[in-house]
ModelCIF file with pLDDT and N, C-alpha, C, O atoms, coordinates in Angstrom:
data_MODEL
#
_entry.id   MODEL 
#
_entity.id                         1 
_entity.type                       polymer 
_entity.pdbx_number_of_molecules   1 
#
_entity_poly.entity_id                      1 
_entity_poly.type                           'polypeptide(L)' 
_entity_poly.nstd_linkage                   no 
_entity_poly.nstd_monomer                   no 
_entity_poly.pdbx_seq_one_letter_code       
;(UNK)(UNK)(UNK)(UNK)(UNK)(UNK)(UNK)(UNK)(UNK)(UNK)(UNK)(UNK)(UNK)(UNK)(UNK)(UNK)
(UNK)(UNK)(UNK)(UNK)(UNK)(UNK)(UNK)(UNK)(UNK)(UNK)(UNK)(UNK)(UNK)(UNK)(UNK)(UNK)
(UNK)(UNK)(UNK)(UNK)(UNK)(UNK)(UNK)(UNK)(UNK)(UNK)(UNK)(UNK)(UNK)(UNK)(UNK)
;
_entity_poly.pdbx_seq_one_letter_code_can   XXXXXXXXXXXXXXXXXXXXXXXXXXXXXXXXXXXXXXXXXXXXXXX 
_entity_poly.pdbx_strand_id                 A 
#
loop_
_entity_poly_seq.entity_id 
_entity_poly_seq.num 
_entity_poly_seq.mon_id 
_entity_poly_seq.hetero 
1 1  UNK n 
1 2  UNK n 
1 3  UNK n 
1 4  UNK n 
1 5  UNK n 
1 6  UNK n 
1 7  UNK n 
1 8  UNK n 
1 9  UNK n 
1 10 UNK n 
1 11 UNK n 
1 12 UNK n 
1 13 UNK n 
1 14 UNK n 
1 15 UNK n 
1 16 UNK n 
1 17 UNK n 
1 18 UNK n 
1 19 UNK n 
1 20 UNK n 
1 21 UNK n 
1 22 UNK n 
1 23 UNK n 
1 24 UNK n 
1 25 UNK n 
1 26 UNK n 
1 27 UNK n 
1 28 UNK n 
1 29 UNK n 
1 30 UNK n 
1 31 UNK n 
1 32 UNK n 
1 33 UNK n 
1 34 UNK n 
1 35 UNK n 
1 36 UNK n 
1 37 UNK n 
1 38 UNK n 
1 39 UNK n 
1 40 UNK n 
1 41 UNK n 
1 42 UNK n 
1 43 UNK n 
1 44 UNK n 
1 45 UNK n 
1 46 UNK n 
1 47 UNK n 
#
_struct_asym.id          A 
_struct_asym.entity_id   1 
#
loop_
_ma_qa_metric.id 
_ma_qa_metric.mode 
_ma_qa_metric.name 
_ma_qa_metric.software_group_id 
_ma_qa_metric.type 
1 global pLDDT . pLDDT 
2 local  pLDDT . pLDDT 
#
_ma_qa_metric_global.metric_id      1 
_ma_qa_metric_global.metric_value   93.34 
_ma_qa_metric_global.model_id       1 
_ma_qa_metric_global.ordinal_id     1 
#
loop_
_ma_qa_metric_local.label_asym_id 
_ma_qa_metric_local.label_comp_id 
_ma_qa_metric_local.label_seq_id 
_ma_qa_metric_local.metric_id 
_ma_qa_metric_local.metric_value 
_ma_qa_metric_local.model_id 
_ma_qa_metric_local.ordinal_id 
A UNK 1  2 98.00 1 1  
A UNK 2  2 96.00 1 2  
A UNK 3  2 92.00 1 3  
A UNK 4  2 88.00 1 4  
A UNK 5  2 81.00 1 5  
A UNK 6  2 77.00 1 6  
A UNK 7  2 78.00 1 7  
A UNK 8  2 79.00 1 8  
A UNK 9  2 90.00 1 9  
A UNK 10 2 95.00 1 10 
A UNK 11 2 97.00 1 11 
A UNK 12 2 98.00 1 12 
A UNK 13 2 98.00 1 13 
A UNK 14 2 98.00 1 14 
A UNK 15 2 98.00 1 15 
A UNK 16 2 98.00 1 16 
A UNK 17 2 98.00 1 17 
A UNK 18 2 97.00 1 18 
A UNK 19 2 97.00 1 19 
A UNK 20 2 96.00 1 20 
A UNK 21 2 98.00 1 21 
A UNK 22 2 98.00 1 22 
A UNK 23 2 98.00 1 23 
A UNK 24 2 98.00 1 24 
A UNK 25 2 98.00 1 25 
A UNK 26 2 98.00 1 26 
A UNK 27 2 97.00 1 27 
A UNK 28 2 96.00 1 28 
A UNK 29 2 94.00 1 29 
A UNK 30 2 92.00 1 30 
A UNK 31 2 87.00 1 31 
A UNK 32 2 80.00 1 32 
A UNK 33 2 82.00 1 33 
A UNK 34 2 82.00 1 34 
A UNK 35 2 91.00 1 35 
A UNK 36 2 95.00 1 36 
A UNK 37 2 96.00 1 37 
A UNK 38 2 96.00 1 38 
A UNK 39 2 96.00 1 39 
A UNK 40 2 95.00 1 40 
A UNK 41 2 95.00 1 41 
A UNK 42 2 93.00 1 42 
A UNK 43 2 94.00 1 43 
A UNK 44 2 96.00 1 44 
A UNK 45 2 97.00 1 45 
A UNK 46 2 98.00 1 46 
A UNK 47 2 98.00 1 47 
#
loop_
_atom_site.group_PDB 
_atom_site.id 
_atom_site.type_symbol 
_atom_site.label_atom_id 
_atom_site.label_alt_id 
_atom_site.label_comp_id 
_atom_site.label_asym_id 
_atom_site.label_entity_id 
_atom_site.label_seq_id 
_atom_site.pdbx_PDB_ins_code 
_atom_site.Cartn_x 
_atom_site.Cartn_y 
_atom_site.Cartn_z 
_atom_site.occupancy 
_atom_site.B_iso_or_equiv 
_atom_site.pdbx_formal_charge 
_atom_site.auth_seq_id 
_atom_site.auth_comp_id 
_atom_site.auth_asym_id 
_atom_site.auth_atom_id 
_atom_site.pdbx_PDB_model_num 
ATOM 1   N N  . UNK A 1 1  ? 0.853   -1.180  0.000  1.00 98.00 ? 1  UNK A N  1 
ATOM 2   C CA . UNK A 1 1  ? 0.000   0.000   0.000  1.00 98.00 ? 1  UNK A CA 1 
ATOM 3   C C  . UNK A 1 1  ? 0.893   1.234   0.000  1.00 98.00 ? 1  UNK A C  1 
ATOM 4   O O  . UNK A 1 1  ? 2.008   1.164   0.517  1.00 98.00 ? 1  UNK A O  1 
ATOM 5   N N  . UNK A 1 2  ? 0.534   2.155   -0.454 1.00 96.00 ? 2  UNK A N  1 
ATOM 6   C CA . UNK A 1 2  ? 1.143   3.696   -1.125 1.00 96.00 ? 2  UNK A CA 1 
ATOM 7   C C  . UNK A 1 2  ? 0.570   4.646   -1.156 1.00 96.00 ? 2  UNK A C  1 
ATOM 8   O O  . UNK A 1 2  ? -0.616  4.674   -1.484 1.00 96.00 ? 2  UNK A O  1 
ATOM 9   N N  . UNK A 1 3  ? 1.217   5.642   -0.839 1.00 92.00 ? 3  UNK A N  1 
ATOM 10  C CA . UNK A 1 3  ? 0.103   6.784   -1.525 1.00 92.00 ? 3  UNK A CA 1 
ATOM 11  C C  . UNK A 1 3  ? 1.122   7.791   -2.117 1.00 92.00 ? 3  UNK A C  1 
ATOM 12  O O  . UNK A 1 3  ? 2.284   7.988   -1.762 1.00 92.00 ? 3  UNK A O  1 
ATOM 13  N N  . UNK A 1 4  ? 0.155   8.592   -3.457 1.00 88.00 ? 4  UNK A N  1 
ATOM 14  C CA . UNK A 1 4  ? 0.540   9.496   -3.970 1.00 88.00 ? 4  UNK A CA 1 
ATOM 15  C C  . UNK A 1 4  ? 1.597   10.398  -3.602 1.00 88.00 ? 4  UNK A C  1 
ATOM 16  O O  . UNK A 1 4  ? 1.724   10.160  -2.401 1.00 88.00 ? 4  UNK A O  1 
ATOM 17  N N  . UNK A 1 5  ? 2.357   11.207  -3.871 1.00 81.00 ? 5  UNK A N  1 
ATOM 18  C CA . UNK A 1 5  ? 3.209   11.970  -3.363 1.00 81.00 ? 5  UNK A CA 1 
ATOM 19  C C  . UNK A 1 5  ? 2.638   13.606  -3.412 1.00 81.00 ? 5  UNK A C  1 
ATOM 20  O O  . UNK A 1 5  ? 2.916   14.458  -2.569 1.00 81.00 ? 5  UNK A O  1 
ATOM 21  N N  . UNK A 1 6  ? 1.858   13.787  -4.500 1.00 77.00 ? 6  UNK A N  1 
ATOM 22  C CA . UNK A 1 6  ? 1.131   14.922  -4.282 1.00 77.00 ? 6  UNK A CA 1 
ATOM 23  C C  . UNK A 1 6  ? -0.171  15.041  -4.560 1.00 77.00 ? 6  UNK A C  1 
ATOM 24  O O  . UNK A 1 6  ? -0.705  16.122  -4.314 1.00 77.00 ? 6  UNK A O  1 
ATOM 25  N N  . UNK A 1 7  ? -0.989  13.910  -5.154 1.00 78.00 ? 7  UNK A N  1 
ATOM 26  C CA . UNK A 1 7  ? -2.408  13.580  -5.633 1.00 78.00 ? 7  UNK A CA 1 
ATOM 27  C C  . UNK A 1 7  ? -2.921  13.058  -4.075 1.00 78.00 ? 7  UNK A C  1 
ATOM 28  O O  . UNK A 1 7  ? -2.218  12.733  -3.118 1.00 78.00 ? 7  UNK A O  1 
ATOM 29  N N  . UNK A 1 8  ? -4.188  13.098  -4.177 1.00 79.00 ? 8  UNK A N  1 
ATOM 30  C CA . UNK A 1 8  ? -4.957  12.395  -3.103 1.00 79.00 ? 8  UNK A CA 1 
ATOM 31  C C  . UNK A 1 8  ? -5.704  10.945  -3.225 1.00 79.00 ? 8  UNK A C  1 
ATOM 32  O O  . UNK A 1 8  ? -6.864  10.566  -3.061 1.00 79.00 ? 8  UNK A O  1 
ATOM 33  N N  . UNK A 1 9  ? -4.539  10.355  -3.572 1.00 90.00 ? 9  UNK A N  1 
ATOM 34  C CA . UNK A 1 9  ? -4.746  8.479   -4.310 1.00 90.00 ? 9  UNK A CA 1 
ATOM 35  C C  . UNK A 1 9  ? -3.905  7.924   -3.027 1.00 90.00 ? 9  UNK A C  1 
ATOM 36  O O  . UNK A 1 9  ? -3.243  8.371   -2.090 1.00 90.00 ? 9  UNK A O  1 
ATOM 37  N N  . UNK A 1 10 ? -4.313  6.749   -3.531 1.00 95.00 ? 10 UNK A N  1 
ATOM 38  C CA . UNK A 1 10 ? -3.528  5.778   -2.375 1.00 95.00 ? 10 UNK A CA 1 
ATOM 39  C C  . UNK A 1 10 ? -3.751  4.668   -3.684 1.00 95.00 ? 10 UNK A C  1 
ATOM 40  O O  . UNK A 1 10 ? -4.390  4.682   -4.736 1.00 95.00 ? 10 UNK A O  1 
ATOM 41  N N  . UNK A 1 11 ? -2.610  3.463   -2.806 1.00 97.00 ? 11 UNK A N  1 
ATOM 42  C CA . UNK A 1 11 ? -2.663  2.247   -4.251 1.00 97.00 ? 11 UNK A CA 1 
ATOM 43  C C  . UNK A 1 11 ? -2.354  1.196   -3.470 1.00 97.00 ? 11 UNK A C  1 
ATOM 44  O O  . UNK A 1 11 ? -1.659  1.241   -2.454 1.00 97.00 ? 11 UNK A O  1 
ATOM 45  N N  . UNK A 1 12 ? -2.992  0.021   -4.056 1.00 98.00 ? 12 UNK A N  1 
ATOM 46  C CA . UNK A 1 12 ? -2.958  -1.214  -3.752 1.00 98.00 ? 12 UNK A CA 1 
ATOM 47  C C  . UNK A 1 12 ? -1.861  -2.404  -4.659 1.00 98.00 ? 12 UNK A C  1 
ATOM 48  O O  . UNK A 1 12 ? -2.453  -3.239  -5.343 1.00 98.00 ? 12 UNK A O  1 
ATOM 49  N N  . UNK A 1 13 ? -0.541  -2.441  -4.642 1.00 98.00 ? 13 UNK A N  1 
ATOM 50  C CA . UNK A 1 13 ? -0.320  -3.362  -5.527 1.00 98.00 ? 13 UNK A CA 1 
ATOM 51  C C  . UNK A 1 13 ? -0.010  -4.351  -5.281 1.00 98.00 ? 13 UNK A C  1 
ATOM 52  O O  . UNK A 1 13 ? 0.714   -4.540  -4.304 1.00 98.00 ? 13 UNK A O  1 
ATOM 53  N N  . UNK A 1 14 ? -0.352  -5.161  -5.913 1.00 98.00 ? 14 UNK A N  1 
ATOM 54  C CA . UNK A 1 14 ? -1.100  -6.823  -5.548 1.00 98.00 ? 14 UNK A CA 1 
ATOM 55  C C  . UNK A 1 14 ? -0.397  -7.909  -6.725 1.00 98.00 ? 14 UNK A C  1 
ATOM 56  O O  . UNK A 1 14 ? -0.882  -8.242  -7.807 1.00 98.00 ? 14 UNK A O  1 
ATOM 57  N N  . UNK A 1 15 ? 1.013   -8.360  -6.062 1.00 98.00 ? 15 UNK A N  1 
ATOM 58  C CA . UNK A 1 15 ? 1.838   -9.552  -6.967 1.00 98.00 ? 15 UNK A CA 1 
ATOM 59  C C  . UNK A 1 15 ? 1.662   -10.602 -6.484 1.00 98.00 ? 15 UNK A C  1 
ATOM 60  O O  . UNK A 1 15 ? 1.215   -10.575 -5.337 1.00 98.00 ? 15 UNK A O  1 
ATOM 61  N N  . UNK A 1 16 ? 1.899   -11.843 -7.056 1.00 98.00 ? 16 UNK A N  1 
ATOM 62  C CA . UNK A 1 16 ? 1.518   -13.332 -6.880 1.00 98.00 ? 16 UNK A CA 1 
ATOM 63  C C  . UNK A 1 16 ? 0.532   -13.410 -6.484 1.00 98.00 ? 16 UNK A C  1 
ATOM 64  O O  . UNK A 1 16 ? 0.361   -13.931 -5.382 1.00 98.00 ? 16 UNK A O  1 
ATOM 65  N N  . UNK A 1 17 ? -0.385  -12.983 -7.134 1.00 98.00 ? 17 UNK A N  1 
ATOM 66  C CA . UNK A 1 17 ? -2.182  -13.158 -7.131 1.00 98.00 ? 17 UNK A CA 1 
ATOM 67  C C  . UNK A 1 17 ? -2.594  -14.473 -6.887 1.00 98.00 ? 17 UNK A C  1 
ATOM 68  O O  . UNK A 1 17 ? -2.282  -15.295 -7.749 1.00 98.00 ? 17 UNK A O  1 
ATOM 69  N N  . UNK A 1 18 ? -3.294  -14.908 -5.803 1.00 97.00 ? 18 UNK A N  1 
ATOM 70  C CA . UNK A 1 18 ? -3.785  -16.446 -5.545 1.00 97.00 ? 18 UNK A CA 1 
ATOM 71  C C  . UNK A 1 18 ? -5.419  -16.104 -6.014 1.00 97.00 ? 18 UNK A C  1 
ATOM 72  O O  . UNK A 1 18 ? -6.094  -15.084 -6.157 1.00 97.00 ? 18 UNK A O  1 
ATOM 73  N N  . UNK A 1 19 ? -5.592  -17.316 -6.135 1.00 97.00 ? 19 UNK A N  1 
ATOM 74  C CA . UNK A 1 19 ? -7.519  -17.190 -6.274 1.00 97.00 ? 19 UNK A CA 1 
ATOM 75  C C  . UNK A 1 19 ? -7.659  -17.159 -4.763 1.00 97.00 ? 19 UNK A C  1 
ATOM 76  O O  . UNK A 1 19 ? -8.536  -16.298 -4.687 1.00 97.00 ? 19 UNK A O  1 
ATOM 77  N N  . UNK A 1 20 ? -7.431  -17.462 -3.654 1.00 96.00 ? 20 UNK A N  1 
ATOM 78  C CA . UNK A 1 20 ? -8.540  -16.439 -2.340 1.00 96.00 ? 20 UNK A CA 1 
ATOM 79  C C  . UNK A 1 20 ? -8.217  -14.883 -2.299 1.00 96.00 ? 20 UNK A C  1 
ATOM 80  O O  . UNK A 1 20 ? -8.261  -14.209 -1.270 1.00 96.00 ? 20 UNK A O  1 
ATOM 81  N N  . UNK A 1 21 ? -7.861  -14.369 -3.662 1.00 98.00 ? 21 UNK A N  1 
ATOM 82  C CA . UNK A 1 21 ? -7.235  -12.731 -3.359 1.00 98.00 ? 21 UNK A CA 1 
ATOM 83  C C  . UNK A 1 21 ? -8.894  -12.594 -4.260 1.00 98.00 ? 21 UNK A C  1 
ATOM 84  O O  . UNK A 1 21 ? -9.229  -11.413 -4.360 1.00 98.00 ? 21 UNK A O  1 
ATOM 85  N N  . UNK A 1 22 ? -9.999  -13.680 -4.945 1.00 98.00 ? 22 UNK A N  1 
ATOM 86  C CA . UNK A 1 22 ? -10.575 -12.724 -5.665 1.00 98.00 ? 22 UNK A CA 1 
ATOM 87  C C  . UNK A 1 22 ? -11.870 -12.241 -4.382 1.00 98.00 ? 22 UNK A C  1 
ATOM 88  O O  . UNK A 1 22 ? -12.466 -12.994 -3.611 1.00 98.00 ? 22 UNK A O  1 
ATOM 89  N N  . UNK A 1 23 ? -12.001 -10.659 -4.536 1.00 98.00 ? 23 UNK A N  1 
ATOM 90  C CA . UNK A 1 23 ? -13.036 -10.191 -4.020 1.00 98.00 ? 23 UNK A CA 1 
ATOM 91  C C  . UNK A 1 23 ? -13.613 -9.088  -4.617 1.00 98.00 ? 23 UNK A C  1 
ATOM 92  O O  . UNK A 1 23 ? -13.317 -8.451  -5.629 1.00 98.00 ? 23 UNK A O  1 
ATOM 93  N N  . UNK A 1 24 ? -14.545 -8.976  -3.749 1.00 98.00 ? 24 UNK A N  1 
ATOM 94  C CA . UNK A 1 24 ? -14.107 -7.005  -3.891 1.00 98.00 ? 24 UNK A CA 1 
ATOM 95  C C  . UNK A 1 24 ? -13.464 -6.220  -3.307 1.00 98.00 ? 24 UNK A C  1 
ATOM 96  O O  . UNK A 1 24 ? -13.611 -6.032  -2.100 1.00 98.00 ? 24 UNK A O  1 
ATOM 97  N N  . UNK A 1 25 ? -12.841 -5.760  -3.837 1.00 98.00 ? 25 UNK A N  1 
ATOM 98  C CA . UNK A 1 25 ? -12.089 -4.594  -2.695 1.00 98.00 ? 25 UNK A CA 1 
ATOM 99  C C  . UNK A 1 25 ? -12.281 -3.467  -2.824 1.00 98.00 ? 25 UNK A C  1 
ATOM 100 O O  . UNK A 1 25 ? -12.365 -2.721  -3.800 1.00 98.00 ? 25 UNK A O  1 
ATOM 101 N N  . UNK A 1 26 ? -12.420 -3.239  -0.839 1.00 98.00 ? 26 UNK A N  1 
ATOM 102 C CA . UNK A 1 26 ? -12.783 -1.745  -1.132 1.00 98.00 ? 26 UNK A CA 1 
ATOM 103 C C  . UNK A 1 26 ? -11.805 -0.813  -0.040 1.00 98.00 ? 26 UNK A C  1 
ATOM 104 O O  . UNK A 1 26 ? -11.135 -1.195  0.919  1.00 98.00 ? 26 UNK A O  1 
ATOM 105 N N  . UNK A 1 27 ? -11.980 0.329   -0.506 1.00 97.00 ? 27 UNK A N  1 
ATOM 106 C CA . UNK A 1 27 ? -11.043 1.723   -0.206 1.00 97.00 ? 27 UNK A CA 1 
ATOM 107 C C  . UNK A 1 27 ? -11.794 2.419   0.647  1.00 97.00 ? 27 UNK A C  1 
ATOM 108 O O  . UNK A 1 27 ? -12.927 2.746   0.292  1.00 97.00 ? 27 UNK A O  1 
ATOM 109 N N  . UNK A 1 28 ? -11.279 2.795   2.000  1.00 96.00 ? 28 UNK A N  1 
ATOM 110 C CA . UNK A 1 28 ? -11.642 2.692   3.434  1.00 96.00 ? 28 UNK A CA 1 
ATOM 111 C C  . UNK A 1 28 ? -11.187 4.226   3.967  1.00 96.00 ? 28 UNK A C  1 
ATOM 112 O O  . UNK A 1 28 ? -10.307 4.714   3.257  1.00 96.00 ? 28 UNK A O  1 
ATOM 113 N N  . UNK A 1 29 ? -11.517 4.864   4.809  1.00 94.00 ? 29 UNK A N  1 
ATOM 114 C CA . UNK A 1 29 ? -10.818 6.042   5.667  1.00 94.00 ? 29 UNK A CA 1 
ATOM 115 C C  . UNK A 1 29 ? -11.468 6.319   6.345  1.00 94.00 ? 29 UNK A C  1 
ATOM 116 O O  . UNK A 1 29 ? -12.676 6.170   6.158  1.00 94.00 ? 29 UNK A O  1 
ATOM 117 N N  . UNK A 1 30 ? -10.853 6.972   7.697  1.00 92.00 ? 30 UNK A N  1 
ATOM 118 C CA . UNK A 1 30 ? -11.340 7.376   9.426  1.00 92.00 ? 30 UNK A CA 1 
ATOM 119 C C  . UNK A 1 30 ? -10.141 8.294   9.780  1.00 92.00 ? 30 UNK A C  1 
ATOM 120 O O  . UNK A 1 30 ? -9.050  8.426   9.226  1.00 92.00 ? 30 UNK A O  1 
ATOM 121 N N  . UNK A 1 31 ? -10.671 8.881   10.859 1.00 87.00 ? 31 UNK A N  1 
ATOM 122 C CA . UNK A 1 31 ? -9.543  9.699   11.334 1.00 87.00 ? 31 UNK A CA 1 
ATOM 123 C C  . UNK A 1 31 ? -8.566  9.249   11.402 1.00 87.00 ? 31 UNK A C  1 
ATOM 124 O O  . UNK A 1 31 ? -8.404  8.427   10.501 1.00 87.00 ? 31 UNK A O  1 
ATOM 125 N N  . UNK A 1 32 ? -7.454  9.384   12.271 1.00 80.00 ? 32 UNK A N  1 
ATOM 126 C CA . UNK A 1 32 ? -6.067  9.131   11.581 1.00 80.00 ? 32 UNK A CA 1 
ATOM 127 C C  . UNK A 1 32 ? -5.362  8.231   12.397 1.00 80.00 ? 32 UNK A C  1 
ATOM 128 O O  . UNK A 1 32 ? -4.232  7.769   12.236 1.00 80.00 ? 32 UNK A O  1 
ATOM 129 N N  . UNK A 1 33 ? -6.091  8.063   13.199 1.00 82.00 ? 33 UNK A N  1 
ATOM 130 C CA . UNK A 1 33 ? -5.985  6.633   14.022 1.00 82.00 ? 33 UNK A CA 1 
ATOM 131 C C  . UNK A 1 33 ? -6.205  5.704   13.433 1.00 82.00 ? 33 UNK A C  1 
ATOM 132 O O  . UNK A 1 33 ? -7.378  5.452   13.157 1.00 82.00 ? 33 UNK A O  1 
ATOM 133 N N  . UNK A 1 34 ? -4.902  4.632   12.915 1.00 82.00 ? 34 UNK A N  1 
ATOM 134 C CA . UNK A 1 34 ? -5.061  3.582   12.196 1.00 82.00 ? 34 UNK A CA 1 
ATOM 135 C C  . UNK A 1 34 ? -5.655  2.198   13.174 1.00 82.00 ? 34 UNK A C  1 
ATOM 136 O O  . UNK A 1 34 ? -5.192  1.708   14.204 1.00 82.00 ? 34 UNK A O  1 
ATOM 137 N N  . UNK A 1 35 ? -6.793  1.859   12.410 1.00 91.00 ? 35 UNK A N  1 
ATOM 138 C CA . UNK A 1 35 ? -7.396  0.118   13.048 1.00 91.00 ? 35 UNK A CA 1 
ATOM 139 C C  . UNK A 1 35 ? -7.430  -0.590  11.872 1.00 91.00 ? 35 UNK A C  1 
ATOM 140 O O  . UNK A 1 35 ? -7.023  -0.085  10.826 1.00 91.00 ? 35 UNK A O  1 
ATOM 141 N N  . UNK A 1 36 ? -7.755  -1.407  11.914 1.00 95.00 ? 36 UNK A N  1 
ATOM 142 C CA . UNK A 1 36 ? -7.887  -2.920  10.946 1.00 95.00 ? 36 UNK A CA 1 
ATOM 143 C C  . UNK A 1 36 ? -9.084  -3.492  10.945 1.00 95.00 ? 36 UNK A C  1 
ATOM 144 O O  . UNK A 1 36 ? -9.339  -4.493  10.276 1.00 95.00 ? 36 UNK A O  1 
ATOM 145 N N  . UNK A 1 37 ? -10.164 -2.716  11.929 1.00 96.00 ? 37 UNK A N  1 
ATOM 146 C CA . UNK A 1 37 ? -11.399 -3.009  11.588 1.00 96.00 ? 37 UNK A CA 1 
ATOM 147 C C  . UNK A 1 37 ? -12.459 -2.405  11.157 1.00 96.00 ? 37 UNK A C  1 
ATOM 148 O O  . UNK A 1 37 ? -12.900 -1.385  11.685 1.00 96.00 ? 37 UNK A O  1 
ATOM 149 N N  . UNK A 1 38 ? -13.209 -3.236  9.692  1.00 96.00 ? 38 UNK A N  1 
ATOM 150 C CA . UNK A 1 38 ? -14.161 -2.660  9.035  1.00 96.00 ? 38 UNK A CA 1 
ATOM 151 C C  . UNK A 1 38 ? -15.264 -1.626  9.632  1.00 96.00 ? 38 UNK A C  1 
ATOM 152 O O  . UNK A 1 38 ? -15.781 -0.751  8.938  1.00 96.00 ? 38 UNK A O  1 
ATOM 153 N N  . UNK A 1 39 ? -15.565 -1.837  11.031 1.00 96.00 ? 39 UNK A N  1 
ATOM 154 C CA . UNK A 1 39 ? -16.860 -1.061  11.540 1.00 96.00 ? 39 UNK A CA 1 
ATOM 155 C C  . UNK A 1 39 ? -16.029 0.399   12.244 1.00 96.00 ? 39 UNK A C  1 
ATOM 156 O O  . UNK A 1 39 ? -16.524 1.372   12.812 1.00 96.00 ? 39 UNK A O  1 
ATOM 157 N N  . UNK A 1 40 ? -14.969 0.156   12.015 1.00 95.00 ? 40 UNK A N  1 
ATOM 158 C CA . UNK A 1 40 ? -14.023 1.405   12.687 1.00 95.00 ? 40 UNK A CA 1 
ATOM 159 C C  . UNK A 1 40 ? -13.940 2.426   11.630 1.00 95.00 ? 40 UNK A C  1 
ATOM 160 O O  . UNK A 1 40 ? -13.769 3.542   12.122 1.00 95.00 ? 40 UNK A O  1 
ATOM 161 N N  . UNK A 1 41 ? -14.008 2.425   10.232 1.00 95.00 ? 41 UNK A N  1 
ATOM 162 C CA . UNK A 1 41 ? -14.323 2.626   9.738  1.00 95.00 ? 41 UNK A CA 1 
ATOM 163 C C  . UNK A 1 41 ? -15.332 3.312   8.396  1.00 95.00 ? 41 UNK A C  1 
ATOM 164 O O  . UNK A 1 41 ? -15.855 2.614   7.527  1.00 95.00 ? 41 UNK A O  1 
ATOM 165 N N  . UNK A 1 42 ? -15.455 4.994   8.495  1.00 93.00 ? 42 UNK A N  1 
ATOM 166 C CA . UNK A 1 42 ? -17.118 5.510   8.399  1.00 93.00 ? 42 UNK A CA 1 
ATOM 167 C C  . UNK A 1 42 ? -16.994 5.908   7.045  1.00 93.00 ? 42 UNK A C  1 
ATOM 168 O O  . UNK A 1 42 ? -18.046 6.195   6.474  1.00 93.00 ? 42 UNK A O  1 
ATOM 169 N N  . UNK A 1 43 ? -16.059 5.979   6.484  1.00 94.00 ? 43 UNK A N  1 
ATOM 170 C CA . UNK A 1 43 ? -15.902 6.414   4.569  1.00 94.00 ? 43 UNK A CA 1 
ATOM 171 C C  . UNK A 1 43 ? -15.884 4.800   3.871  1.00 94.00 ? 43 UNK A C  1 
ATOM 172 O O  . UNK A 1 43 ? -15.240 3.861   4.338  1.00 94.00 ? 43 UNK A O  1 
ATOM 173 N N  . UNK A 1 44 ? -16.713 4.749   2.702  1.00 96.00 ? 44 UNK A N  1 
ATOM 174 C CA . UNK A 1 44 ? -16.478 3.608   2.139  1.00 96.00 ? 44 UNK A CA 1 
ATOM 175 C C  . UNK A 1 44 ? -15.911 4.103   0.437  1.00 96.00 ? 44 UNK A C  1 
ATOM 176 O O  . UNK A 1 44 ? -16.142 5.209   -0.052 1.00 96.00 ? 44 UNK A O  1 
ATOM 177 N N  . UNK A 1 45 ? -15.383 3.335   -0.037 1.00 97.00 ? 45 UNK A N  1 
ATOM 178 C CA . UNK A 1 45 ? -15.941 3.374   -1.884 1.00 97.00 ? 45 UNK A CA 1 
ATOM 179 C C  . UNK A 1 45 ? -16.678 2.202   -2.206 1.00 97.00 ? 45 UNK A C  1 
ATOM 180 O O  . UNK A 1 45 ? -16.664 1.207   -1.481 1.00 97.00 ? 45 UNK A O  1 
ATOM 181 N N  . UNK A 1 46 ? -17.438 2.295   -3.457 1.00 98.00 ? 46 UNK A N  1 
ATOM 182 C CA . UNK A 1 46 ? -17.837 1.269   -3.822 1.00 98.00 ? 46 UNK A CA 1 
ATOM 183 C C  . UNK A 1 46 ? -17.383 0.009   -3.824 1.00 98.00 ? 46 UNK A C  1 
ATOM 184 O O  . UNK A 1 46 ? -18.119 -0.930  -3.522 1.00 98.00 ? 46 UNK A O  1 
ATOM 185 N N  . UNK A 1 47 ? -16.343 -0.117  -4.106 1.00 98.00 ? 47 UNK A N  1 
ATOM 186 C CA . UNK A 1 47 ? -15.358 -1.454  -4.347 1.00 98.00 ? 47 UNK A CA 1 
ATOM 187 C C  . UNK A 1 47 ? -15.200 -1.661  -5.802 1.00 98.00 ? 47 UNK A C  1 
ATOM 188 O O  . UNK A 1 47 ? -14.513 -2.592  -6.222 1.00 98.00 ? 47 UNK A O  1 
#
């Protein structure tokens, strides 16, 4: 995971792709307190 250096992107790059990697994925943000859980969580994207 990455983010932009002056854009407001972030990036996911994803090598040695297994089939349990297929989902949807989706792009997440909360204040700036980092957690790892989905309900912590109040911005979504679609996926």
């Amino acid at each position: 995971i990455s983010k932009h250096i002056t854009s407001n992107t972030v990036y996911l790059q994803m090598n040695s792709l297994k089939s349990e990697d297929t989902a949807v994925y989706y792009c997440a943000a909360r204040p700036n307190i980092p957690t790892t859980s989905a309900s912590d969580f109040g911005s979504w994207g679609k996926g």
